[in-house]
Protein backbone atom coordinates (compact mmCIF):
# COMPACT_ATOMS: atom_id res chain seq x y z
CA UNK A 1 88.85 69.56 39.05
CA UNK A 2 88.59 68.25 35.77
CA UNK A 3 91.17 65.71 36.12
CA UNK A 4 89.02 64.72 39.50
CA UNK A 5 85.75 64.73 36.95
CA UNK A 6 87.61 62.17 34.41
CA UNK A 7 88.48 59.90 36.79
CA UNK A 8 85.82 59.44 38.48
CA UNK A 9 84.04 58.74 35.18
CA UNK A 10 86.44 56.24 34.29
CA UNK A 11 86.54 54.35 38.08
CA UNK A 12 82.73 54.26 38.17
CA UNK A 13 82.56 51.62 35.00
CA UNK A 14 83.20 49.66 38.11
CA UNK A 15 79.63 49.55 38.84
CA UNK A 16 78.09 48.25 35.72
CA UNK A 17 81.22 45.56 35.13
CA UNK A 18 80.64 44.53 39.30
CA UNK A 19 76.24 44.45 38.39
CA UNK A 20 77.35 42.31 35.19
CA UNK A 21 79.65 39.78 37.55
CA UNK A 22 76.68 39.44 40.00
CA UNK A 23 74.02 39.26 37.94
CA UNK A 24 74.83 37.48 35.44
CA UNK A 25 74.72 33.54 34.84
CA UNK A 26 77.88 30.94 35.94
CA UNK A 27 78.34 29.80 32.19
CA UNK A 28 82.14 29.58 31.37
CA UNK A 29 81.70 31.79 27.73
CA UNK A 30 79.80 34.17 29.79
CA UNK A 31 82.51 34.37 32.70
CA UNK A 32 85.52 34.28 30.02
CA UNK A 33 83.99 37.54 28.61
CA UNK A 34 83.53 39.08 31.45
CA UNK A 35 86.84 38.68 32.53
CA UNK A 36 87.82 39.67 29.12
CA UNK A 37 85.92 42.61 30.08
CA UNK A 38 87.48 43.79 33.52
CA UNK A 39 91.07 42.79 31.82
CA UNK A 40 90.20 45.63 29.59
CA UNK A 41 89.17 48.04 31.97
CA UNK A 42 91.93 47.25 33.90
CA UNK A 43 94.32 48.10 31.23
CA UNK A 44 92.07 51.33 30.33
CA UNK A 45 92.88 52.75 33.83
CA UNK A 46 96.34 51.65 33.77
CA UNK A 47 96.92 53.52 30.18
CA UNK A 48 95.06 56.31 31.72
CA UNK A 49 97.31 56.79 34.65
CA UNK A 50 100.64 55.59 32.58
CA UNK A 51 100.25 56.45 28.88
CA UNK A 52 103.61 54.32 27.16
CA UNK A 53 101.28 51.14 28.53
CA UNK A 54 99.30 51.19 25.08
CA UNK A 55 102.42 52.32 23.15
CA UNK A 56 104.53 55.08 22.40
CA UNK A 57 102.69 58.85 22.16
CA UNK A 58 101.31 59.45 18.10
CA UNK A 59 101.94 55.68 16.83
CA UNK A 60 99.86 53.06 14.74
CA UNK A 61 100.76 50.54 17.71
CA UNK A 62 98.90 52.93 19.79
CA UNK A 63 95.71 53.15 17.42
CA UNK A 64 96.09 49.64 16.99
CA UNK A 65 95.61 49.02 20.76
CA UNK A 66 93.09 51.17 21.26
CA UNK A 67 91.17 50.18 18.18
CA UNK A 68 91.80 46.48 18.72
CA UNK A 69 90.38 47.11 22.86
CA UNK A 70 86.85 48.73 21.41
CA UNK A 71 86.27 45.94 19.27
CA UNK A 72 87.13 43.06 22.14
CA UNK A 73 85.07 45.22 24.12
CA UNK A 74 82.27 45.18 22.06
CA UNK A 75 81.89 41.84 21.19
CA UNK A 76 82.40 40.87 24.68
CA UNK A 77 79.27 42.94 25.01
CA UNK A 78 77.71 41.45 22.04
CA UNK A 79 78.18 37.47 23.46
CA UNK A 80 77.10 38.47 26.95
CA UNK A 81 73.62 40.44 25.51
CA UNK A 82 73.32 36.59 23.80
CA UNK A 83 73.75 34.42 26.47
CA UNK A 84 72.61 35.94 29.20
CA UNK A 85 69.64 37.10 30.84
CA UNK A 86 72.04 40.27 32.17
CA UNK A 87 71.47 42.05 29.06
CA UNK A 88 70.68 45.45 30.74
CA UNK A 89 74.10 45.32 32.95
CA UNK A 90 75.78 44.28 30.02
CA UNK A 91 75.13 47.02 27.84
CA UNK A 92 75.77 49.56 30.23
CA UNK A 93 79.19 48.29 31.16
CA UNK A 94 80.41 47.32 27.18
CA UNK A 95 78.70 50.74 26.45
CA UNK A 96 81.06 52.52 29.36
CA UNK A 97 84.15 50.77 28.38
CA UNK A 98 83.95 51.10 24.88
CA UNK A 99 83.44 55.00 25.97
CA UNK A 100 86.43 55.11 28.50
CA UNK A 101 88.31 53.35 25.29
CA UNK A 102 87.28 56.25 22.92
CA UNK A 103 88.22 59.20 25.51
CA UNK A 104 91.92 57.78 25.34
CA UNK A 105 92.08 57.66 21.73
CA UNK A 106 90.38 61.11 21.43
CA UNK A 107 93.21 62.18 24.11
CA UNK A 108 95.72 59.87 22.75
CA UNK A 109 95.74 62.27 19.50
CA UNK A 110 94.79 65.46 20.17
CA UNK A 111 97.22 66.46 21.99
């Protein structure tokens, strides 16, 4: 059940990332970091379901990767709140992917 719980937590970052897409203006920065954006998630559910994808288990590549995919996130976040009007959407979907980010390095070393 709780497995079912995390999941669904991570998929539905979906939502905010697809408001985001619609909503927010054609500019080429903006789209970049948006795509920057649902690379990231991508690659979140990807590590989540197949952990060796952000590095071997207790590593600094690991940290690294995870560290490294907060900040991207983040200032992905941070360009799209400047430069476009989609600043609600935008925080809610860097805020939910910088989250989904911090569960696997919470996970990641805790085990």
């Amino acid at each position: 059940m709780l497995t079912a719980i995390i999941w669904a937590t991570l998929i539905s970052t979906s939502v905010p990332l697809t408001w985001l897409w619609r909503t927010a203006e054609t500019k080429e920065l903006t789209r970049v970091a948006m795509v920057v954006m649902w690379g990231s998630f991508v690659w979140l559910l990807s590590a989540v379901a197949y952990a060796p994808l952000v590095g071997p288990h207790y590593s600094e590549i690991r940290l690294l990767l995870i560290n490294a995919n907060i900040a991207i996130v983040v200032l992905a976040a941070i360009l799209l709140i400047s430069t476009t009007s989609a600043k609600i959407p935008a925080v809610i979907a860097g805020g939910w992917l910088s989250l989904g980010w911090l569960y696997l390095r919470a996970v990641s070393f805790s085990v």
